[in-house]
N, C-alpha and C. Protein backbone atom coordinates (compact mmCIF):
# COMPACT_ATOMS: atom_id res chain seq x y z
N UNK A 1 61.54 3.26 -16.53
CA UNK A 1 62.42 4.04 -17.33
C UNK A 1 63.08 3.11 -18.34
N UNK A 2 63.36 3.33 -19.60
CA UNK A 2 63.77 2.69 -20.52
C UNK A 2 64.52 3.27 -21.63
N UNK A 3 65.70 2.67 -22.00
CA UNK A 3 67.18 3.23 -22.40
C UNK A 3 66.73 3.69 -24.00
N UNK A 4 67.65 3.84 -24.59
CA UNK A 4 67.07 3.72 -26.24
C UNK A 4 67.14 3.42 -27.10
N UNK A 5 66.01 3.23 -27.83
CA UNK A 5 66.23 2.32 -29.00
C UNK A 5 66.11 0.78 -28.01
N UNK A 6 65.23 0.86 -27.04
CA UNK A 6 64.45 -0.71 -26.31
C UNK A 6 66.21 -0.91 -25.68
N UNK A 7 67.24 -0.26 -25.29
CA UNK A 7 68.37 -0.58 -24.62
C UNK A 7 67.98 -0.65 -23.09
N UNK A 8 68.60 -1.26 -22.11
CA UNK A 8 68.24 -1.74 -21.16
C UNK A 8 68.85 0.25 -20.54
N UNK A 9 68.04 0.58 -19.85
CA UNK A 9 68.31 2.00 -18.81
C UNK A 9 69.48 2.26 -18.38
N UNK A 10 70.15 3.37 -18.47
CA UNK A 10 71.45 3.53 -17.95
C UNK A 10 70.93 4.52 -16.83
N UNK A 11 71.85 4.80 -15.89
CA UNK A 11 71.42 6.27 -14.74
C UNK A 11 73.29 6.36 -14.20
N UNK A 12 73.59 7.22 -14.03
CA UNK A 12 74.66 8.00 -13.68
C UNK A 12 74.48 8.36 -12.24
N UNK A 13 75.85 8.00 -11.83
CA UNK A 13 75.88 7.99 -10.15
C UNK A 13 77.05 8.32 -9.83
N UNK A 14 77.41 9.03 -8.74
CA UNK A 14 78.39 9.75 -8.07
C UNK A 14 78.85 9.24 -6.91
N UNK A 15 80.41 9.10 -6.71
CA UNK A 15 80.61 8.53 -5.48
C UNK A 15 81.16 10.00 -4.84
N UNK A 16 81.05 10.33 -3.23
CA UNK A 16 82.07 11.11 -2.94
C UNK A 16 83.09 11.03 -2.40
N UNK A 17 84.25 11.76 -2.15
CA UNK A 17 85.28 11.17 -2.08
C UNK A 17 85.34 10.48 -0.78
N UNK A 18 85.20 10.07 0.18
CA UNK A 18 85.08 8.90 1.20
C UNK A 18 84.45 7.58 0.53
N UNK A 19 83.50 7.45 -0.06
CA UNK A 19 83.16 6.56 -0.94
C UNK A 19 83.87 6.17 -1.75
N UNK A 20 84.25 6.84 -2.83
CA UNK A 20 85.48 6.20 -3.80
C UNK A 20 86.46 5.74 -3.23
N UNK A 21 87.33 6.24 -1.95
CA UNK A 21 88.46 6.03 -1.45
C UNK A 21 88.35 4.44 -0.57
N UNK A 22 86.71 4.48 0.16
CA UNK A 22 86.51 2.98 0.20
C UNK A 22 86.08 1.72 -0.46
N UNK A 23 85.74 2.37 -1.82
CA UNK A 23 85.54 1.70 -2.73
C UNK A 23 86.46 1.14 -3.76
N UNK A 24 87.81 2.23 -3.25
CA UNK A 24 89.23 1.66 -4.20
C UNK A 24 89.88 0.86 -3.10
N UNK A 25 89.26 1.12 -2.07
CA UNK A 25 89.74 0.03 -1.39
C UNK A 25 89.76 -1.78 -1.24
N UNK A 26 88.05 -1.56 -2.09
CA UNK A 26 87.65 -3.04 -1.83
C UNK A 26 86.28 -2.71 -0.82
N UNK A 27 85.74 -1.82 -0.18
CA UNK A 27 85.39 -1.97 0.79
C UNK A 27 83.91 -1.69 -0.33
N UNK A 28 82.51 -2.40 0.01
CA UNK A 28 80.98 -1.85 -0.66
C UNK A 28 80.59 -0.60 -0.23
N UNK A 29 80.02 0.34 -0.43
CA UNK A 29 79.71 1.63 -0.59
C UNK A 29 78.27 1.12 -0.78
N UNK A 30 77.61 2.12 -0.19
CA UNK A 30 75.88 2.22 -0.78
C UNK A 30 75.71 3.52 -1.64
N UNK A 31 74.93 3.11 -2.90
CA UNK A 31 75.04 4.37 -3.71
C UNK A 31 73.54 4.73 -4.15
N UNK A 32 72.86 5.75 -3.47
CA UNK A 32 71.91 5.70 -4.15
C UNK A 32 71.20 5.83 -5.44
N UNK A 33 70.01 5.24 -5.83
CA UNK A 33 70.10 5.35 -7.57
C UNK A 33 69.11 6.58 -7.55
N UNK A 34 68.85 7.43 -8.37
CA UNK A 34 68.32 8.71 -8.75
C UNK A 34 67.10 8.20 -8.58
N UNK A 35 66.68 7.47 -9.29
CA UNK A 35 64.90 6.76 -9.78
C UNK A 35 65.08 5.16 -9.04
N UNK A 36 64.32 4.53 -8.22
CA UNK A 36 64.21 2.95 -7.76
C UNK A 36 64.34 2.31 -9.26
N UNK A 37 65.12 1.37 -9.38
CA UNK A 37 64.64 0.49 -10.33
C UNK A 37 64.56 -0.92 -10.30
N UNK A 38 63.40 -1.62 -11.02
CA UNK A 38 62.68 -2.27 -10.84
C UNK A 38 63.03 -3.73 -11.35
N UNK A 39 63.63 -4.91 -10.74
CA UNK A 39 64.50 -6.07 -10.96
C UNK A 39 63.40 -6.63 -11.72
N UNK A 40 64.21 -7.73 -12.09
CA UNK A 40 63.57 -9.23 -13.15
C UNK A 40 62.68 -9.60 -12.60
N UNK A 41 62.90 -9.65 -11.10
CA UNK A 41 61.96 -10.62 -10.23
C UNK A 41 60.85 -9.66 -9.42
N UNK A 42 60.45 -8.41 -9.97
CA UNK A 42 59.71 -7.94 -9.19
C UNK A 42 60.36 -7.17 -8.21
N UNK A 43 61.45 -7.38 -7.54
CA UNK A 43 61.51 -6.85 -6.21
C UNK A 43 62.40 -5.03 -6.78
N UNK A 44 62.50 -4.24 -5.92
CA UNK A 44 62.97 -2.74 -6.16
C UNK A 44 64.09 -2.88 -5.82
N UNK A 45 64.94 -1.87 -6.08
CA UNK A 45 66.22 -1.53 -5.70
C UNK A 45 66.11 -0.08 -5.69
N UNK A 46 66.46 0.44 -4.34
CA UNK A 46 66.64 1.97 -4.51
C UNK A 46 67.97 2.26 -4.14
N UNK A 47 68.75 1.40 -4.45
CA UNK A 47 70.71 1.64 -4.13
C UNK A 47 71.24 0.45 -4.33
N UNK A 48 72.57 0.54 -4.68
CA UNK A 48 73.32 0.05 -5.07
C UNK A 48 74.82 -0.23 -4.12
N UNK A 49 75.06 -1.21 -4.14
CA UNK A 49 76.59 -1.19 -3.55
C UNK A 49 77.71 -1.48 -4.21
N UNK A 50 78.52 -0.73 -3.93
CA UNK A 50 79.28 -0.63 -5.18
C UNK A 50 80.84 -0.93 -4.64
N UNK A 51 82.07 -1.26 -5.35
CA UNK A 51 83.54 -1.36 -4.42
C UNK A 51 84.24 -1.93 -5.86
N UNK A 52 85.48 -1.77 -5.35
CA UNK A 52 86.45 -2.19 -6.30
C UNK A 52 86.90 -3.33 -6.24
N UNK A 53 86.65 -4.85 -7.03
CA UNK A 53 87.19 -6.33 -6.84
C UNK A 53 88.07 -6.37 -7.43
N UNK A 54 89.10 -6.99 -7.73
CA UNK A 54 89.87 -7.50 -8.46
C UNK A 54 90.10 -6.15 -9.69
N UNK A 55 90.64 -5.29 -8.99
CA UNK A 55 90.67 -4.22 -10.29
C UNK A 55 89.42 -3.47 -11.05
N UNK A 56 88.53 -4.04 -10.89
CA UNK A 56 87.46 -3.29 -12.10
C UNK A 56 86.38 -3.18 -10.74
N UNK A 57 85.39 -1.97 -11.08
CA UNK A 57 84.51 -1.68 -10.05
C UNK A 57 82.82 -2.22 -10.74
N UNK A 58 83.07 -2.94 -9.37
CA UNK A 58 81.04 -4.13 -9.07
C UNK A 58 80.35 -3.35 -8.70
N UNK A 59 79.06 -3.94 -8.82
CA UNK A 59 78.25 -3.12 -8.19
C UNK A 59 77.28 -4.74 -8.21
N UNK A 60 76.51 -4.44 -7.18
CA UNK A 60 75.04 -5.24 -6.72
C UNK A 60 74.16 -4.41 -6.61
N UNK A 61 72.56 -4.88 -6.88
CA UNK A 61 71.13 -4.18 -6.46
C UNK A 61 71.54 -4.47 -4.95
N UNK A 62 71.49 -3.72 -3.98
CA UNK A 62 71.31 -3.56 -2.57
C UNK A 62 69.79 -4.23 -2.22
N UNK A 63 69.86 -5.71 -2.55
CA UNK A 63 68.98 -6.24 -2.19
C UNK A 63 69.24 -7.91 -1.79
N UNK A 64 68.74 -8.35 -0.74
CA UNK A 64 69.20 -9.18 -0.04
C UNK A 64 68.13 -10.55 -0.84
N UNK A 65 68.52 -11.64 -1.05
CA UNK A 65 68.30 -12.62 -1.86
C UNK A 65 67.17 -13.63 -1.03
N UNK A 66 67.29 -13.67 0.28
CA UNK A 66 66.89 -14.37 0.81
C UNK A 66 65.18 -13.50 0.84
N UNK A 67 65.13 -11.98 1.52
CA UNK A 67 63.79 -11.53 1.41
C UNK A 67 64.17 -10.03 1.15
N UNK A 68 63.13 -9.25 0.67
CA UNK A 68 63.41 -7.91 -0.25
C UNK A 68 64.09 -7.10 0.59
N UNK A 69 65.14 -7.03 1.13
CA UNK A 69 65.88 -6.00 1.82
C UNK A 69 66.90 -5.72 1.53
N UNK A 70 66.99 -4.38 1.97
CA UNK A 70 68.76 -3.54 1.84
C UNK A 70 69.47 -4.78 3.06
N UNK A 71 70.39 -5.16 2.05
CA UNK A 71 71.66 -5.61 2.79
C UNK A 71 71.94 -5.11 4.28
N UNK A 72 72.23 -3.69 3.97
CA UNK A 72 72.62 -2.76 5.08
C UNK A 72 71.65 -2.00 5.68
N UNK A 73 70.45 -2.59 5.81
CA UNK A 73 69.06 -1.72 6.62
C UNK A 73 69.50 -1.45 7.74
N UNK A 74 69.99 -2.08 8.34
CA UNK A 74 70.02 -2.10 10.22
C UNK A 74 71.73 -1.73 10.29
N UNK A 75 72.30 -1.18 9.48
CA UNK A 75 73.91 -1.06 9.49
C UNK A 75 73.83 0.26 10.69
N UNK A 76 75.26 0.74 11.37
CA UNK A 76 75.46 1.38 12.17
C UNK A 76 76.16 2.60 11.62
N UNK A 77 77.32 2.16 10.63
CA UNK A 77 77.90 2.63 10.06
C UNK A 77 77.79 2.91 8.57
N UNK A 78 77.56 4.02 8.12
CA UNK A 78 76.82 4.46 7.05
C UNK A 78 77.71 4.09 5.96
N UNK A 79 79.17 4.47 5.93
CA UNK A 79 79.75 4.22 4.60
C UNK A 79 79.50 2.98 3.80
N UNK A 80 80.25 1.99 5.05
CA UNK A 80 80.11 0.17 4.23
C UNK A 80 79.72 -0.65 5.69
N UNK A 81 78.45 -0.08 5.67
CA UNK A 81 77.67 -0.79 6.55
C UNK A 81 77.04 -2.44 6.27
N UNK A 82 77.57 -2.23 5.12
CA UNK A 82 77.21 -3.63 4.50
C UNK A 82 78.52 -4.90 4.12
N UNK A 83 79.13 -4.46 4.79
CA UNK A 83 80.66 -5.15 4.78
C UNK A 83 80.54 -6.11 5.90
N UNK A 84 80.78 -7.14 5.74
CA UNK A 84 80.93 -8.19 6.95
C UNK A 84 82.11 -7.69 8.16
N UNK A 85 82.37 -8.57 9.17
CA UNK A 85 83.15 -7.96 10.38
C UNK A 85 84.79 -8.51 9.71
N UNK A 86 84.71 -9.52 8.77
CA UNK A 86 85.75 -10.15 7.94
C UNK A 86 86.71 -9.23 7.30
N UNK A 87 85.95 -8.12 6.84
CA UNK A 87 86.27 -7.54 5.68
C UNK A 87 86.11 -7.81 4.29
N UNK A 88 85.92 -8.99 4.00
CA UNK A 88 85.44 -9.73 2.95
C UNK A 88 84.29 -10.26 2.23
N UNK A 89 83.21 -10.29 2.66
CA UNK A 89 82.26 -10.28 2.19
C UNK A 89 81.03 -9.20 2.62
N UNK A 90 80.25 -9.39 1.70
CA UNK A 90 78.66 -8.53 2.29
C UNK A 90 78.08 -9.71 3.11
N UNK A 91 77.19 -8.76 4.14
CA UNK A 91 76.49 -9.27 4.47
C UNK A 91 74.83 -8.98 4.36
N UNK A 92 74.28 -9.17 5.24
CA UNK A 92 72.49 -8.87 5.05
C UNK A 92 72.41 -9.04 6.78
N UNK A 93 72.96 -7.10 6.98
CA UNK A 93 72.46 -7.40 8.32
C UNK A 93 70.77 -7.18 8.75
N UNK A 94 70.19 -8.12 8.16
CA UNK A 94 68.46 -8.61 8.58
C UNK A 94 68.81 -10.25 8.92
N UNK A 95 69.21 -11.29 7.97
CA UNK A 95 69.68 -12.26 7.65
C UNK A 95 70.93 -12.97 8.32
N UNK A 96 71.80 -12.10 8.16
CA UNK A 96 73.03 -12.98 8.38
C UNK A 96 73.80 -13.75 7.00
N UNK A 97 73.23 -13.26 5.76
CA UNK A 97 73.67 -13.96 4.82
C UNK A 97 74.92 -13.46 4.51
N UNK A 98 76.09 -14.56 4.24
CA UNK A 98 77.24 -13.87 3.26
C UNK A 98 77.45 -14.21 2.09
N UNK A 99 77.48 -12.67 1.11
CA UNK A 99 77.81 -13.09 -0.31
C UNK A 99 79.03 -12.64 -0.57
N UNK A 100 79.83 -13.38 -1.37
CA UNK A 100 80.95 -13.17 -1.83
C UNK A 100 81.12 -11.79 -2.57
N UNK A 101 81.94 -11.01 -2.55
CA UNK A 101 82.27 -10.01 -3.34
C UNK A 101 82.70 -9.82 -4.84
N UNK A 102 83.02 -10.78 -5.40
CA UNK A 102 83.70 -11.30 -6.27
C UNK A 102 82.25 -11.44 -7.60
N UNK A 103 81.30 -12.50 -7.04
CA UNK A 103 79.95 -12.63 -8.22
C UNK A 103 78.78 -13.18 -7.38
N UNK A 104 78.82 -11.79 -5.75
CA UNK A 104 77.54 -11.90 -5.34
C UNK A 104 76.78 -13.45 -4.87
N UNK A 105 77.95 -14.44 -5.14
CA UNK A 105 77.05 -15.57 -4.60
C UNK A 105 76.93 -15.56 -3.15
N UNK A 106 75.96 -16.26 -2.59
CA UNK A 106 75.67 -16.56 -1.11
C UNK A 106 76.35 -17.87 -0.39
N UNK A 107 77.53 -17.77 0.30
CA UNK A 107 77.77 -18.95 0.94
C UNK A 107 77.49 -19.03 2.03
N UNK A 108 76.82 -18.58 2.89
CA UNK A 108 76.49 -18.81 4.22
C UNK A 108 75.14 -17.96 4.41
N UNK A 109 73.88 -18.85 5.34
CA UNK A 109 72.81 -17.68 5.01
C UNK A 109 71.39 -18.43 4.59
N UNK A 110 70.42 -17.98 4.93
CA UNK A 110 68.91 -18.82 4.36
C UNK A 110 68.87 -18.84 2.86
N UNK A 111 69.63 -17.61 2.26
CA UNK A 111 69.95 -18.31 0.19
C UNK A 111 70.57 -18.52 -0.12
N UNK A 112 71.35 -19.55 0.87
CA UNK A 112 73.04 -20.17 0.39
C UNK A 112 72.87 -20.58 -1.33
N UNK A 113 73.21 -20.13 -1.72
CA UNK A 113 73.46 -20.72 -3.48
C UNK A 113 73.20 -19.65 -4.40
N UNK A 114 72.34 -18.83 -3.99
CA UNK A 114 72.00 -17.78 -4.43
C UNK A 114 72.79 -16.18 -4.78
N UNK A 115 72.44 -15.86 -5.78
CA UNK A 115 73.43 -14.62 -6.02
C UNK A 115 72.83 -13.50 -6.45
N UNK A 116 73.20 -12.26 -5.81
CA UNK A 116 72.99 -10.75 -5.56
C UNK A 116 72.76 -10.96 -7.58
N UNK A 117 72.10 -9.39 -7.35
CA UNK A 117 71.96 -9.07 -8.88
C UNK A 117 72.34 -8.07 -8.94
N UNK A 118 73.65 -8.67 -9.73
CA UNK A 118 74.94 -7.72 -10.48
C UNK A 118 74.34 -6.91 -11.71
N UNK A 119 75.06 -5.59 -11.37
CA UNK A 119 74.61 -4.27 -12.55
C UNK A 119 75.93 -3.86 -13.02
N UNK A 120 75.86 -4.19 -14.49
CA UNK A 120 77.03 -3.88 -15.03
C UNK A 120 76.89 -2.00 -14.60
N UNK A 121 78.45 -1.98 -14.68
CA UNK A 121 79.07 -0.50 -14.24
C UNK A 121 80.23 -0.04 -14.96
N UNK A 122 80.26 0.89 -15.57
CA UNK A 122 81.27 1.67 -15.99
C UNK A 122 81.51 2.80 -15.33
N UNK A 123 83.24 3.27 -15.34
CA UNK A 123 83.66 3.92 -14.28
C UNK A 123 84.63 5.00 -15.38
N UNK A 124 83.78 6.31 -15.83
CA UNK A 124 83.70 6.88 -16.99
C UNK A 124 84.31 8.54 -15.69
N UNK A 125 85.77 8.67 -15.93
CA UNK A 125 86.01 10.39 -15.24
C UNK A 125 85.48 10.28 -13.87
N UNK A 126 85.29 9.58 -13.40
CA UNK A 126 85.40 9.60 -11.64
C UNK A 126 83.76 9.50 -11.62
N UNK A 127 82.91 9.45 -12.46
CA UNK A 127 81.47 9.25 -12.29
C UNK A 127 81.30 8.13 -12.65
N UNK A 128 80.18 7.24 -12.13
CA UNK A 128 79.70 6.01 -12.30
C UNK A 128 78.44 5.94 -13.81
N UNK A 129 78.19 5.11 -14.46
CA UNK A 129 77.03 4.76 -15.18
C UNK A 129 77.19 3.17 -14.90
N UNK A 130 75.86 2.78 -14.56
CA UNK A 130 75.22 1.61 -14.40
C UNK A 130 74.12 1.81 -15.54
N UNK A 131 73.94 0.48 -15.87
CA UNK A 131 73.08 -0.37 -16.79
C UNK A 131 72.08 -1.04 -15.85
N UNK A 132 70.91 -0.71 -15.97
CA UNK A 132 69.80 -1.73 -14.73
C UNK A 132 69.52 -2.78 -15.96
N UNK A 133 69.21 -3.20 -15.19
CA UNK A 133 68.52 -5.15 -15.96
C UNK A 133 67.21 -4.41 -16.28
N UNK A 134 66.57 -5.74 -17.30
CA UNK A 134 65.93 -5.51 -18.66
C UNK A 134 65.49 -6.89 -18.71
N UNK A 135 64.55 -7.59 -18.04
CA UNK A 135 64.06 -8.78 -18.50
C UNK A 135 64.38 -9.59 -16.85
N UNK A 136 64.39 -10.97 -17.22
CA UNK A 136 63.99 -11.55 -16.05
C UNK A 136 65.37 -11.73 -15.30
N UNK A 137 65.39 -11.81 -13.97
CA UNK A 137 66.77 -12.45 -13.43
C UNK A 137 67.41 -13.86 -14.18
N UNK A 138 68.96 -13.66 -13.83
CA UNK A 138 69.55 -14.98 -14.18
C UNK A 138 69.85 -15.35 -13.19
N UNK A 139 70.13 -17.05 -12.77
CA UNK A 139 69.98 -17.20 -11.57
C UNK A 139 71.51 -18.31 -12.10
């Protein structure tokens, strides 16, 4: 899928209200994306996690750095199954990796150094639009 005028794809996403409310919390949300879309590096994303940092709302490809997985595959708890036991970071329950919330880096974990791939997000009337990437990862 491709935006226009060669602009990198936008897709529009909805939180509901348990989601937003943990997402103004700070807490990651999994959001699914309408269409998979398809990273720099080859690998898919069919969701997104999304939460409120420092005031403005992040989002990551729900994909784990170390090998192609949802963060939260094996989660128990559906909302922010992808929230560490900390409260503070994601994790990759396949892995054990933790990335910071803040810019997705990995400090603990088989891709310690490594960082989630951030999707810019605008937070437009209580609906989401994300921007998917358009070219290769930045690392």
């Amino acid at each position: 899928m491709s935006g226009v005028d060669g602009a990198p794809p936008r897709q529009r996403v909805s939180l509901t209200e348990a989601q937003r409310d943990a997402a103004d919390r700070g807490l990651f949300v999994r959001v699914d994306l309408p269409a998979p879309a398809r990273l720099g590096d080859g690998t898919r994303a069919a969701s997104l996690l999304v939460a409120r940092v420092g005031g403005a709302m992040r989002a990551f490809a729900n994909v784990c750095r170390h090998q192609a997985v949802p963060l939260d595959a094996r989660a128990e708890e559906e909302l922010t199954g992808a929230m560490a036991d900390d409260g503070r970071h994601l994790v990759c329950l396949s892995h054990g990796a933790l990335y910071r919330p803040d810019d997705g880096m990995c400090v603990s974990g088989p891709c310690l150094g490594e960082r989630l791939v951030a999707i810019p997000i605008d937070d437009r009337d209580g609906a989401l639009e994300v921007t998917l990437p358009a070219g290769p990862l930045v690392k």
